[in-house]
Protein backbone atom coordinates (compact mmCIF):
# COMPACT_ATOMS: atom_id res chain seq x y z
CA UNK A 1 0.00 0.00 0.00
CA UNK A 2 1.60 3.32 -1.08
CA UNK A 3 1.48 6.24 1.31
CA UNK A 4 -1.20 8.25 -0.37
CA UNK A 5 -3.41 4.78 -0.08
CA UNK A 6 -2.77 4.95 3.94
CA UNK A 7 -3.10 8.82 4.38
CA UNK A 8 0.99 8.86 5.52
CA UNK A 9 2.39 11.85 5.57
CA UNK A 10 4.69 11.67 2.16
CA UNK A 11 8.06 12.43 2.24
CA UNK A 12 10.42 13.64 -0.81
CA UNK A 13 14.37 14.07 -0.72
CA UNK A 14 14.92 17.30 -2.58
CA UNK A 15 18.81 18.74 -3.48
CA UNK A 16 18.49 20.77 -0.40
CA UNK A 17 16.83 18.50 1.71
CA UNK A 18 13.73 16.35 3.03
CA UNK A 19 10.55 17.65 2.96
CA UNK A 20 7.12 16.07 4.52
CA UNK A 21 3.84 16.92 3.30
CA UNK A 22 0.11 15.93 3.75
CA UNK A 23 -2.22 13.48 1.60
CA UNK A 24 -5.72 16.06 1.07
CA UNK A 25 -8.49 14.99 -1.20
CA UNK A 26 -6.47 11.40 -2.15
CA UNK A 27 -3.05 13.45 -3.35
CA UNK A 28 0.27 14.75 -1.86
CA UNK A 29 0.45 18.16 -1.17
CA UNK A 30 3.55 19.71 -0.23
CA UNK A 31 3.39 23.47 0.62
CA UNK A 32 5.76 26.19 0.87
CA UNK A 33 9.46 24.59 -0.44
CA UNK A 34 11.88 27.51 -0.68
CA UNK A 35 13.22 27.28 -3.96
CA UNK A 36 16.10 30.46 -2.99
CA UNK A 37 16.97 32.54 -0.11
CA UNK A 38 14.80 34.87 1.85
CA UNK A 39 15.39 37.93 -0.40
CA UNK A 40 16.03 40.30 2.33
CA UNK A 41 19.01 42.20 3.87
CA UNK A 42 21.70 42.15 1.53
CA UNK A 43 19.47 39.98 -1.54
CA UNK A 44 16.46 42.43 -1.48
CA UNK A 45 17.20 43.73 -4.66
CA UNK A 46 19.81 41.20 -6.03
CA UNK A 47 19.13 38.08 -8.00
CA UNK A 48 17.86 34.84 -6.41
CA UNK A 49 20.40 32.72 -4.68
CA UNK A 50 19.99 29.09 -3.55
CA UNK A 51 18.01 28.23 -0.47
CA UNK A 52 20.37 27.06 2.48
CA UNK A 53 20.73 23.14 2.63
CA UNK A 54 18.96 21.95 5.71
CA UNK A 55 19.41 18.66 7.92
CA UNK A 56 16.29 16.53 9.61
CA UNK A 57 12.77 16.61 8.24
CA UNK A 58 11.19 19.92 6.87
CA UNK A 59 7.42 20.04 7.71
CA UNK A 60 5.59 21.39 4.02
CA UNK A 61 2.15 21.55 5.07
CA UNK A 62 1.47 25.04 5.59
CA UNK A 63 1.67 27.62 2.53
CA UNK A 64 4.64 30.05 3.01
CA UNK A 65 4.92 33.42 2.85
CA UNK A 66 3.83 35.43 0.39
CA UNK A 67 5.52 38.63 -1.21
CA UNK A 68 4.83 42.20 0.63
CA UNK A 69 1.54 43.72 -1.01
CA UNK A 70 -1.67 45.45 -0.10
CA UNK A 71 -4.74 43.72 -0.85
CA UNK A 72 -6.72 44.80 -3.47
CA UNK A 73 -8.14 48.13 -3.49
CA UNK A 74 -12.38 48.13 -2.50
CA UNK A 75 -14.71 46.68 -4.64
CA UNK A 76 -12.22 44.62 -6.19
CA UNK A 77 -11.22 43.31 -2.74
CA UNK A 78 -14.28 41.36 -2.45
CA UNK A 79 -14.41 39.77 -5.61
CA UNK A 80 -10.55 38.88 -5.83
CA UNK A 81 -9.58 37.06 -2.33
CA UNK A 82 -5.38 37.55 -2.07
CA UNK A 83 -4.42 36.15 0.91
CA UNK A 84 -1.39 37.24 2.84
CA UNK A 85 1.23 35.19 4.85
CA UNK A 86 3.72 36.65 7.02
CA UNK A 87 7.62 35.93 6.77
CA UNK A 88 10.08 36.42 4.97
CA UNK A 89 10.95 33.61 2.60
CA UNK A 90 8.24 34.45 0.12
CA UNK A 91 10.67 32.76 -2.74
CA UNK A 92 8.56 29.52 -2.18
CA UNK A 93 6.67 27.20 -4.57
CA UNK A 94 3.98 24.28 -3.60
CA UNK A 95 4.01 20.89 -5.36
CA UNK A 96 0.68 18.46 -5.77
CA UNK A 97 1.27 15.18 -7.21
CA UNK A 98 -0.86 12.31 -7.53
CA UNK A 99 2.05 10.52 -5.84
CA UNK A 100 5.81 11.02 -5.20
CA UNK A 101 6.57 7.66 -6.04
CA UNK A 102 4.62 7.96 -9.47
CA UNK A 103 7.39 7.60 -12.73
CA UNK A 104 7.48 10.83 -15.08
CA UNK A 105 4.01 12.54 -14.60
CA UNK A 106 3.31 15.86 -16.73
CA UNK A 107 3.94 18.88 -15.06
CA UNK A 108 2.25 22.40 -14.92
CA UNK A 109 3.71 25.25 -13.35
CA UNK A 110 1.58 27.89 -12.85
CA UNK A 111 2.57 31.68 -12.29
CA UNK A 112 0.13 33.95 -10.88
CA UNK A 113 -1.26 36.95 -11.65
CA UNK A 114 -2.15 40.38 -10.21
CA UNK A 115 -0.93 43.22 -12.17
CA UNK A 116 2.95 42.57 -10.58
CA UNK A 117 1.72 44.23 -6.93
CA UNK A 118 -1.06 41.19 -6.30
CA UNK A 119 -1.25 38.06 -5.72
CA UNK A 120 0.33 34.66 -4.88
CA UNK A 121 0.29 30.75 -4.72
CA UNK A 122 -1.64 30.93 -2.00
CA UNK A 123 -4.76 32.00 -3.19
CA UNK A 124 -7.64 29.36 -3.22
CA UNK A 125 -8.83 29.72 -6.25
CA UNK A 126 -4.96 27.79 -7.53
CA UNK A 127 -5.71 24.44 -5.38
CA UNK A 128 -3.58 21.93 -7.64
CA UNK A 129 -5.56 18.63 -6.36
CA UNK A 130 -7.46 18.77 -9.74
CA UNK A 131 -4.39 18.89 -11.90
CA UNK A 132 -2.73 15.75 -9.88
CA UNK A 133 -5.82 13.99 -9.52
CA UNK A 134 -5.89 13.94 -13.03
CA UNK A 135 -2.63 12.61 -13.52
CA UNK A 136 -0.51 16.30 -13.94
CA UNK A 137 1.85 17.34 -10.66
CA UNK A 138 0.70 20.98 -10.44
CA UNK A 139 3.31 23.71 -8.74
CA UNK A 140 2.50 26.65 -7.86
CA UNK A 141 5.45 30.00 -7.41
CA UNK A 142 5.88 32.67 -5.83
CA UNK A 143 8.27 35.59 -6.68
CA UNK A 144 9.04 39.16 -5.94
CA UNK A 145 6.23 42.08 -6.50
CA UNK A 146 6.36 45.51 -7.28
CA UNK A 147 9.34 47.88 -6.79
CA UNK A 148 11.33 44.66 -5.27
CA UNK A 149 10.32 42.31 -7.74
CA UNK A 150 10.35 44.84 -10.60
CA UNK A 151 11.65 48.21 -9.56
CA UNK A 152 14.46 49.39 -12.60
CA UNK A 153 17.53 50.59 -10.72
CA UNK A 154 20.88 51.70 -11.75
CA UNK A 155 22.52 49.65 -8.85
CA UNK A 156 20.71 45.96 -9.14
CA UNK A 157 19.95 43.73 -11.73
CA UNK A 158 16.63 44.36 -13.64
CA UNK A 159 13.28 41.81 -13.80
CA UNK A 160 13.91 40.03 -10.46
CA UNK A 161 10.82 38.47 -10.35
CA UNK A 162 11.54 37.24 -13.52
CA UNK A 163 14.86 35.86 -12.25
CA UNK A 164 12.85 34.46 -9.40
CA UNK A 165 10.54 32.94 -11.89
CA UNK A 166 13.61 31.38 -13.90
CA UNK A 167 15.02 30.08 -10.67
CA UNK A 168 11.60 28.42 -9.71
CA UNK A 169 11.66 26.35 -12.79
CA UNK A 170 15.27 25.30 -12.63
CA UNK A 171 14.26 23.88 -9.22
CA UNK A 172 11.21 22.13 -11.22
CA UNK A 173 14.00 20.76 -13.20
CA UNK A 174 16.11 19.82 -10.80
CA UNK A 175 13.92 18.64 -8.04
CA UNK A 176 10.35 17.28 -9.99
CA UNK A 177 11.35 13.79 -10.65
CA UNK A 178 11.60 13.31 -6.60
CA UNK A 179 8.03 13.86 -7.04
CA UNK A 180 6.86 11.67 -9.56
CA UNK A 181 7.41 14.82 -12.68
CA UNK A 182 9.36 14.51 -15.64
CA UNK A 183 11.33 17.36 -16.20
CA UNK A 184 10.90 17.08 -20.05
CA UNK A 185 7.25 17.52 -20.01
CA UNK A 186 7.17 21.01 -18.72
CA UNK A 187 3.94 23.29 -19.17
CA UNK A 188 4.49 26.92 -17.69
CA UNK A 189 0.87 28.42 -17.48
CA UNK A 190 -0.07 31.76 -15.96
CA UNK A 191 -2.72 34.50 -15.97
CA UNK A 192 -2.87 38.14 -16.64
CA UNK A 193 0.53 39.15 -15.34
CA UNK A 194 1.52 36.12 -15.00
CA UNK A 195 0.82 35.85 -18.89
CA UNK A 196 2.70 38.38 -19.56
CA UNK A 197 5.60 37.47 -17.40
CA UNK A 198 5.85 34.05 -19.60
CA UNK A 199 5.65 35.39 -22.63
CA UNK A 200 9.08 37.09 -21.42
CA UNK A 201 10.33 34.25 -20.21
CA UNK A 202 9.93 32.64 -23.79
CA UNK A 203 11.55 35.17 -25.20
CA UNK A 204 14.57 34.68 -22.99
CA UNK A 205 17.63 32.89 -23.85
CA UNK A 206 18.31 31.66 -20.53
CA UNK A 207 14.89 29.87 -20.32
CA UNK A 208 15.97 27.27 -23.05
CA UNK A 209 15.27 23.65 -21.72
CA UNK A 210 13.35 24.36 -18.95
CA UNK A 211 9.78 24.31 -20.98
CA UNK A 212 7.90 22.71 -23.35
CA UNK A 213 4.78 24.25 -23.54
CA UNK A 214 2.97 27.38 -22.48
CA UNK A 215 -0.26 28.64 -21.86
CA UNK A 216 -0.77 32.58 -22.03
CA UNK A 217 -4.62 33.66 -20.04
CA UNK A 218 -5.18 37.03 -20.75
CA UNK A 219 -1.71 38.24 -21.10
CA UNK A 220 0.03 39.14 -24.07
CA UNK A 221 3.66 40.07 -24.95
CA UNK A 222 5.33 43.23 -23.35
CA UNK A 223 8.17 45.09 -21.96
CA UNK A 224 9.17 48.64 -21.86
CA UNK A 225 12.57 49.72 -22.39
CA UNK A 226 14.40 50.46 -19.16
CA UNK A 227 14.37 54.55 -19.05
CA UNK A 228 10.39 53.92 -19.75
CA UNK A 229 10.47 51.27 -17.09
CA UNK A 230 12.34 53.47 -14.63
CA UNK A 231 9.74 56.12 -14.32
CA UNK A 232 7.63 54.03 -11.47
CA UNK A 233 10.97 53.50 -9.53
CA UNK A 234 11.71 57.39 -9.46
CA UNK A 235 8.27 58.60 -8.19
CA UNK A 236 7.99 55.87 -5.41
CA UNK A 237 11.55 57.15 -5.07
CA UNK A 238 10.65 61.06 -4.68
CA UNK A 239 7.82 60.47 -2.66
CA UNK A 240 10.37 58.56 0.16
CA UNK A 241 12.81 61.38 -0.60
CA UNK A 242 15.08 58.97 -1.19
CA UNK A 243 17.46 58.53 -4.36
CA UNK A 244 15.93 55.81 -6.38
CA UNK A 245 18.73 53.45 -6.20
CA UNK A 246 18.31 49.76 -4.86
CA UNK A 247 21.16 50.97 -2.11
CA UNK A 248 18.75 54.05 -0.81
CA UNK A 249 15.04 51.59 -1.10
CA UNK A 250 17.14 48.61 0.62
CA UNK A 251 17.21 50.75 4.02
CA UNK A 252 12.83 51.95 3.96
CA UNK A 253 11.38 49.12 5.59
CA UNK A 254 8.63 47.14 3.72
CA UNK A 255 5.59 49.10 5.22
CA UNK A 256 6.78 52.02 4.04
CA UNK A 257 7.84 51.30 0.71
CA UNK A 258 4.40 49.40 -0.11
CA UNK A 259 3.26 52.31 1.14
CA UNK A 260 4.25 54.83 -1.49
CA UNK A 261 3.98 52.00 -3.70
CA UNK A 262 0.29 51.66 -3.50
CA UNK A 263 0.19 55.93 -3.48
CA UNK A 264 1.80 55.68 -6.84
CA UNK A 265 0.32 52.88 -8.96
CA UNK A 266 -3.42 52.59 -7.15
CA UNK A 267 -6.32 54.79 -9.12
CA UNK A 268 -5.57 52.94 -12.48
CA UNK A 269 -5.89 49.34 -14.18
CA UNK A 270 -4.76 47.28 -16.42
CA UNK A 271 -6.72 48.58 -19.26
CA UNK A 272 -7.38 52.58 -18.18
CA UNK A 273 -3.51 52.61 -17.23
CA UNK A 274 -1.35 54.61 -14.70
CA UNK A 275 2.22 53.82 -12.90
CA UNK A 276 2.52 50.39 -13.18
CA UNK A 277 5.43 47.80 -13.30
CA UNK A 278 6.45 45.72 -16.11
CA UNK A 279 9.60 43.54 -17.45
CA UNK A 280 11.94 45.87 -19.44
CA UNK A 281 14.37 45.01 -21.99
CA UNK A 282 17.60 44.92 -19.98
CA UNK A 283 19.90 43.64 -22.59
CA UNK A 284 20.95 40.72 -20.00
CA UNK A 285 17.52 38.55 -19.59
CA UNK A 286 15.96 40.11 -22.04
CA UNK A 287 17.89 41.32 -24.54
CA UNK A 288 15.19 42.03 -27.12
CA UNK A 289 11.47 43.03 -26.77
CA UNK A 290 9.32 40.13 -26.27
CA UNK A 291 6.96 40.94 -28.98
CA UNK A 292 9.60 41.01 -31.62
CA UNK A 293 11.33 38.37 -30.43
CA UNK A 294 8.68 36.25 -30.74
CA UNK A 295 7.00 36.95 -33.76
CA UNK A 296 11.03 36.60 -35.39
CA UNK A 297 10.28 32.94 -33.43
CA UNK A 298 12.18 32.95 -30.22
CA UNK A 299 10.76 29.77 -28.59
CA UNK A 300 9.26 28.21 -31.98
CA UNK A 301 9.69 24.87 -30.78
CA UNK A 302 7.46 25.71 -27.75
CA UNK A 303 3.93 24.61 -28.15
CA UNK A 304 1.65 27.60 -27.01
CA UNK A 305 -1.87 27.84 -25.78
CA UNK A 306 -3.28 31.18 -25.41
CA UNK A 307 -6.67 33.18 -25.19
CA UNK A 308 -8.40 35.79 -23.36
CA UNK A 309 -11.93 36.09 -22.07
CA UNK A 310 -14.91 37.75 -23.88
CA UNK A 311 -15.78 40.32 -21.68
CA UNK A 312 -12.55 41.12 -19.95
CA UNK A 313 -12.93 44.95 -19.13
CA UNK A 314 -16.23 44.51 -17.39
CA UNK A 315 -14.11 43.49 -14.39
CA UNK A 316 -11.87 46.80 -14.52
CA UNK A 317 -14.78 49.17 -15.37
CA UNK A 318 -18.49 47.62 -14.07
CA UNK A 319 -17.69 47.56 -10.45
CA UNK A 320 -16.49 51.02 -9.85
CA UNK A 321 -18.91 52.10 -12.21
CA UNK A 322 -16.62 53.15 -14.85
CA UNK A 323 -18.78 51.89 -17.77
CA UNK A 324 -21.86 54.07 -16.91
CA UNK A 325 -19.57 57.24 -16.36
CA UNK A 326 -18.07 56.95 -19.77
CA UNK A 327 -20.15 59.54 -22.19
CA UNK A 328 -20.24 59.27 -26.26
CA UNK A 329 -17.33 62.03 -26.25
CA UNK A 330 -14.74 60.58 -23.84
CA UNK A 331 -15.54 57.16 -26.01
CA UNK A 332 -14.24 59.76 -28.82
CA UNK A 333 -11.50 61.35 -27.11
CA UNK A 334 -10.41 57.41 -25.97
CA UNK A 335 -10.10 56.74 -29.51
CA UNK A 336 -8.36 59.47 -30.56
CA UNK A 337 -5.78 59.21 -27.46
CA UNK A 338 -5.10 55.25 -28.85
CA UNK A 339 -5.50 56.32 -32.52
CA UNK A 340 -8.53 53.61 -33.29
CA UNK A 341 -9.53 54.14 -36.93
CA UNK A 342 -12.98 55.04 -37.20
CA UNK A 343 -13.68 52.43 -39.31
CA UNK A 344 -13.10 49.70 -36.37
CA UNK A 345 -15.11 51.74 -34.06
CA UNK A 346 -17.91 51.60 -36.74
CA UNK A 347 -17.72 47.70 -36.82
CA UNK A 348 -17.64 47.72 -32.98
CA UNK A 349 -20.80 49.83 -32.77
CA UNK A 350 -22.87 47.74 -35.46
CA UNK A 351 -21.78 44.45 -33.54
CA UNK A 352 -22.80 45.78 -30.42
CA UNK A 353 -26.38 47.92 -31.09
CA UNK A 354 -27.76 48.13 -27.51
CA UNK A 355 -24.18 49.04 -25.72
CA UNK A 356 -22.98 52.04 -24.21
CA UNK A 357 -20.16 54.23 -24.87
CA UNK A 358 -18.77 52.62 -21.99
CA UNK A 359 -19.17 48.91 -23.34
CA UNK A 360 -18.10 49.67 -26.60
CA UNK A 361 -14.87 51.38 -25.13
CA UNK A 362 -14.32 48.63 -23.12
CA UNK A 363 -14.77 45.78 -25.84
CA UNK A 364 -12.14 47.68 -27.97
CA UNK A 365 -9.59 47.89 -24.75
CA UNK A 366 -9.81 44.52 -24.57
CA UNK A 367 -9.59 43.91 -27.76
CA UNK A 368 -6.24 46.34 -28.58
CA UNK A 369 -4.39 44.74 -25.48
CA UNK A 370 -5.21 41.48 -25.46
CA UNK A 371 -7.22 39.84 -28.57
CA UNK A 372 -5.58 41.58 -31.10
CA UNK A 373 -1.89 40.88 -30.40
CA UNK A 374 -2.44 37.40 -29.12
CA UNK A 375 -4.22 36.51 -32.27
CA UNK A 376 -1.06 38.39 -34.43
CA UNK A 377 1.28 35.74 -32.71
CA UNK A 378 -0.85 33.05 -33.85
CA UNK A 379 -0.33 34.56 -37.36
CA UNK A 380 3.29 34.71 -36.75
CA UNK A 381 3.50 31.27 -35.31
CA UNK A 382 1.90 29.48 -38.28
CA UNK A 383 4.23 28.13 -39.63
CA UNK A 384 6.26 27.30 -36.49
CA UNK A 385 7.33 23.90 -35.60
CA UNK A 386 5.41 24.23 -32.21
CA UNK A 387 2.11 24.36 -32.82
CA UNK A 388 -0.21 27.07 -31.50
CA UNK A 389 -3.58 26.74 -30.05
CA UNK A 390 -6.15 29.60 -29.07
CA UNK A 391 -9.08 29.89 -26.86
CA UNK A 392 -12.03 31.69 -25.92
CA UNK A 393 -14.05 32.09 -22.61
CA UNK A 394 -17.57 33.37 -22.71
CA UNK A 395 -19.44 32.20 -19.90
CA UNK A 396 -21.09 35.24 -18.46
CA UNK A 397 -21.03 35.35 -14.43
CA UNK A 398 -24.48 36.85 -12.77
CA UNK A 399 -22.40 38.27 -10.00
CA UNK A 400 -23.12 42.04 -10.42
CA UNK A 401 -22.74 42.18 -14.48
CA UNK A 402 -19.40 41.44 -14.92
CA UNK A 403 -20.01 39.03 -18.05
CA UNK A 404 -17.27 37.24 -18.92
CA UNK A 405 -14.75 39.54 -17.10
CA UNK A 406 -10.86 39.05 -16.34
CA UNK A 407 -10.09 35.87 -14.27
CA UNK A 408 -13.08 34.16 -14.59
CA UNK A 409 -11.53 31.52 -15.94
CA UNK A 410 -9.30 30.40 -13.18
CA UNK A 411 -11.82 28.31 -11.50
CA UNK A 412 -13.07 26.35 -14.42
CA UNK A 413 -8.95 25.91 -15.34
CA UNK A 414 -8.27 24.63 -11.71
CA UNK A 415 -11.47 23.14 -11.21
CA UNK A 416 -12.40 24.91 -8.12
CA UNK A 417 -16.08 25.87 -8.49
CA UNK A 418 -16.93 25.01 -4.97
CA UNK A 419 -14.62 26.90 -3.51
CA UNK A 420 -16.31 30.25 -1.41
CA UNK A 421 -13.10 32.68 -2.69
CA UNK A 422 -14.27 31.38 -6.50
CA UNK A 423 -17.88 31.46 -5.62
CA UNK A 424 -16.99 35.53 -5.38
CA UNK A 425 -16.76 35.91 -9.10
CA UNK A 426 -18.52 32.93 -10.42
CA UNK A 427 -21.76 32.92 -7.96
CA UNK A 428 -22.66 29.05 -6.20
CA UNK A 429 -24.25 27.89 -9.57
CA UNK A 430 -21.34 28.27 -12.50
CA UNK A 431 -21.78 25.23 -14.72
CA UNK A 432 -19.29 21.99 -13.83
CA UNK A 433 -19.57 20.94 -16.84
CA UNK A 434 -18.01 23.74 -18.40
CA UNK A 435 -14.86 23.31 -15.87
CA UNK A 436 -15.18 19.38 -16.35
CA UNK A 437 -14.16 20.81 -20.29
CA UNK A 438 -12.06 23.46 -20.00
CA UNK A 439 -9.82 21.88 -16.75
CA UNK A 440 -9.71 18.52 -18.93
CA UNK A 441 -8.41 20.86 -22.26
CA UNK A 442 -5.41 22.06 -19.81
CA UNK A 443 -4.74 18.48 -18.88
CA UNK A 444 -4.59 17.13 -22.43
CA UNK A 445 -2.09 20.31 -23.19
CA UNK A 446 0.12 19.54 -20.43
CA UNK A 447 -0.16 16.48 -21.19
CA UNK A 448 0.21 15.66 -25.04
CA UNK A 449 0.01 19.24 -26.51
CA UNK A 450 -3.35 18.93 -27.96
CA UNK A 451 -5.91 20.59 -25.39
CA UNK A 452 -8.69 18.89 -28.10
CA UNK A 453 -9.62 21.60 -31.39
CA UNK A 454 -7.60 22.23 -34.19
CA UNK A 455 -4.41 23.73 -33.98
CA UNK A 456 -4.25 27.47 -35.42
CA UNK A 457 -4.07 27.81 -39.52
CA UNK A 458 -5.43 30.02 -41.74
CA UNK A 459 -8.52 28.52 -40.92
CA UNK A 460 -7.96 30.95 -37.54
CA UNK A 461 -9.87 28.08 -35.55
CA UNK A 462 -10.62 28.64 -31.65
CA UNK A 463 -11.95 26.77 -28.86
CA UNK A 464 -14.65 28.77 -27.50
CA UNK A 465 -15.79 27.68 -23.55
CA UNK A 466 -18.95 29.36 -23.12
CA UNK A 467 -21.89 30.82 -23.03
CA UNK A 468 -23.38 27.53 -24.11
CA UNK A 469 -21.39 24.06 -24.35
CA UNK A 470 -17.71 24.43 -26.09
CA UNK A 471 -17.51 24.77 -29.41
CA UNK A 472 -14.69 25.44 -32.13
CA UNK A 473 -15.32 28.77 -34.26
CA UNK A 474 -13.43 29.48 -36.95
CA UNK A 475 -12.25 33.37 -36.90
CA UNK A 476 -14.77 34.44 -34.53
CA UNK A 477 -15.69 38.22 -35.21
CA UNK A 478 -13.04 37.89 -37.69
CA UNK A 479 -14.63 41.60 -38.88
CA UNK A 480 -13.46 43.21 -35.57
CA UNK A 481 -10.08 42.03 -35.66
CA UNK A 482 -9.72 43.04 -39.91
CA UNK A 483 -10.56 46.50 -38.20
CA UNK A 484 -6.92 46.76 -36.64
CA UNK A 485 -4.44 46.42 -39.70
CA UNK A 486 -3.46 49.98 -39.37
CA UNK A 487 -1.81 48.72 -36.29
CA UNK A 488 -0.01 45.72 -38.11
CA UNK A 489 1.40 48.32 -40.14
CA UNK A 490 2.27 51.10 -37.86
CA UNK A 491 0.18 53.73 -39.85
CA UNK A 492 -1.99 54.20 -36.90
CA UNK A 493 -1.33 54.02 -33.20
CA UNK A 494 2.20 52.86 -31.88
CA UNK A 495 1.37 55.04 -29.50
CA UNK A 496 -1.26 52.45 -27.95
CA UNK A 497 1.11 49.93 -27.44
């Protein structure tokens, strides 16, 4: 009988020691493995360094910290749980696995989201049982946030979370076979940020062996260069009347600094904008923009899934009542300010009879930061020897109009419906069967590399989850997208990127 048959606390020799972790729901669970050093005193702002060996029996059962951040600001708060856990060795990552003892199991990695000041592994809504019950060991990371994670300083090197990221999966690859993983069948999947953060990581030389596949949710390519990058760093600087150097933010303690943090980047979102934090294109990690780098095929061989969710803006702009305060001439002025032809605003309109200024507005933010590019490396990936797969969310949640908003995916992906922190965005009643398909398309990816439609040809096919029972479309509002080849071309609006 193995230990996950008797309910015995599992046990897994890793390179820097033995860890012990809990059998939940008929899996191993181990939670909160440092994977590099506490990145305080002297590492705040340096790259990740290797965890300190340790002797005896580490207890893995609790999650482990998570990196300093505010929660999210109100009414977001309610509908986005992000739990915090105090410490400092936030560079952790958790492991599920159907067993330990298993031979060469699939493995997803999944990087969070949250806009680079948000989140972490420990939120609910990321449970892995599904993923190992189904025969995929499921970790889960944690890296640096914000200014620490992100901050662009003369004095340190740039994109530490990213390094932090990179680190994480050379533990996978060092480390996952201990627990039943095969480091060759690698899927790095992450959300929003998180999406965004990958699609760096593919782009970056020193991530070469440590994936397979990838799976982009509503994140597309992008980086700023570093002077663009810097601006952030410099006001959080000025307003601690510091010098914005990694030397002067290493001595404000982490209250403080999260602090002016949140003073400088809160008010905005991902789609209306403001001071936010973002890779940049450091010549060292990233030594060319992700976008071009990709579409010249950097990471060709890497079999991509990616997609984005109807609706997403309706979680930015509904609950603060953004939508409703948007009037026919700042729709206008928004165009003009991201240089949409008036022809694509036209097609958006006619699509869309009975919607606002606001919704309109919104369906073309989305569209510009997130459809539109993601479907443009499709195109570019073609004829790739990787092949390319896109997707489509539409289920529309009844919890207060949101539609098919941002994240709404997660819990169908992790299969964690019944969960009270999902039941905040989805209501009690989203359909299983929808997360029965979508978490079992995810599994087949990681997998095989087929998550169960056609892969992406001229044909432009996509698997579409939602509002009714899946469903592959071919080019799906194929007039909308047409709408946006001034962009392709740089005619019209490189300022919008």
């Amino acid at each position: 009988m193995s230990d996950i048959e008797a309910g015995t606390p599992p046990r897994v020799l890793t390179v820097h020691g033995t860890v012990r972790g809990a059998v939940e729901r008929g899996v191993a669970v181990f939670r909160g493995i440092p994977y590099a050093a506490p990145p305080v005193g002297a590492g705040r702002f340096r790259a990740p360094a290797p965890p300190e060996p340790w002797t005896g029996v580490r207890e893995t059962v609790a999650y482990g910290p998570t990196a300093p951040k505010r929660p999210y600001a109100p009414p977001l708060d309610r509908l986005l749980p992000d739990p915090a856990v105090p410490g400092e060795g936030w560079l952790n990552l958790n492991v599920w696995t159907p067993s330990p003892g298993a031979a060469r199991l699939p493995v997803l990695v999944w990087i969070h989201g949250g806009s680079l000041v948000h989140g972490s592994s420990a939120v609910p809504v990321y449970d892995g049982s599904a993923f190992a019950r189904d025969g995929v060991v499921l970790v889960s990371v944690n890296y640096r946030l914000g200014v620490e994670g992100f901050g662009v300083f003369p004095d340190a090197p740039a994109n530490r979370g990213l390094l932090d990221q990179l680190a994480a999966l050379e533990w996978v690859r060092d480390n996952i076979a201990a627990f039943g993983g095969d480091p060759d069948r690698v899927t790095v999947a992450g959300e929003s940020a998180g999406a965004v953060c990958i699609a760096a990581l593919l782009a970056a030389p020193r991530s070469a062996g440590l994936l397979r596949r990838a799976v982009l949710q509503s994140g597309a390519p992008a980086a700023l260069p570093p002077d663009a990058g810097r601006g952030t760093t410099e006001l959080i600087a000025k307003r601690l009347g510091v010098p914005a150097t990694a030397a002067a933010l290493a001595a404000v303690g982490p209250e403080a600094l999260l602090t002016a943090q949140t003073e400088v980047t809160g008010g905005g979102n991902p789609l209306t904008g403001r001071n936010s934090f973002q890779a940049v294109v450091d010549g060292a990690l990233l030594p060319h923009d992700p976008v071009a780098a990709l579409h010249a095929g950097a990471s060709a061989g890497i079999d991509l899934l990616m997609g984005a969710n109807t609706e997403e803006y309706r979680l930015w702009f509904v609950p603060g009542g953004l939508t409703e305060r948007i009037s026919g001439l700042r729709l206008r002025l928004a165009q003009l300010k991201f240089g949409v032809p008036n022809a694509t605003a036209r097609t958006y309109r006619a699509n869309r009879p009975d919607a606002t200024p606001g919704e309109i507005l919104g369906a073309l933010a989305t569209d510009l930061l997130l459809r539109v590019p993601l479907n443009r490396l499709a195109d570019a990936r073609t004829h790739a020897p990787g092949s390319t797969y896109v997707y489509e969310f539409g289920w529309p949640t009844p919890v207060q109009r949101l539609g098919a908003c941002h994240a709404l995916e997660l819990g169908f992906v992790f299969d964690t419906l019944g969960h009270p922190d999902t039941m905040a965005l989805t209501g009690p009643d989203a359909p299983q069967e929808l997360a029965d398909a979508m978490h079992r398309a995810w599994v087949d990816f990681a997998t095989h590399g087929d998550p169960g439609w056609p892969s992406w040809d001229a044909r432009r096919p996509v698997g579409v989850f939602g509002p009714g029972a899946p469903e592959v479309v071919s080019a799906p509002r194929d007039d909308e997208l047409h709408g946006w080849e001034p962009y392709r071309t740089g005619q019209k609006g490189a300022k919008g990127r």
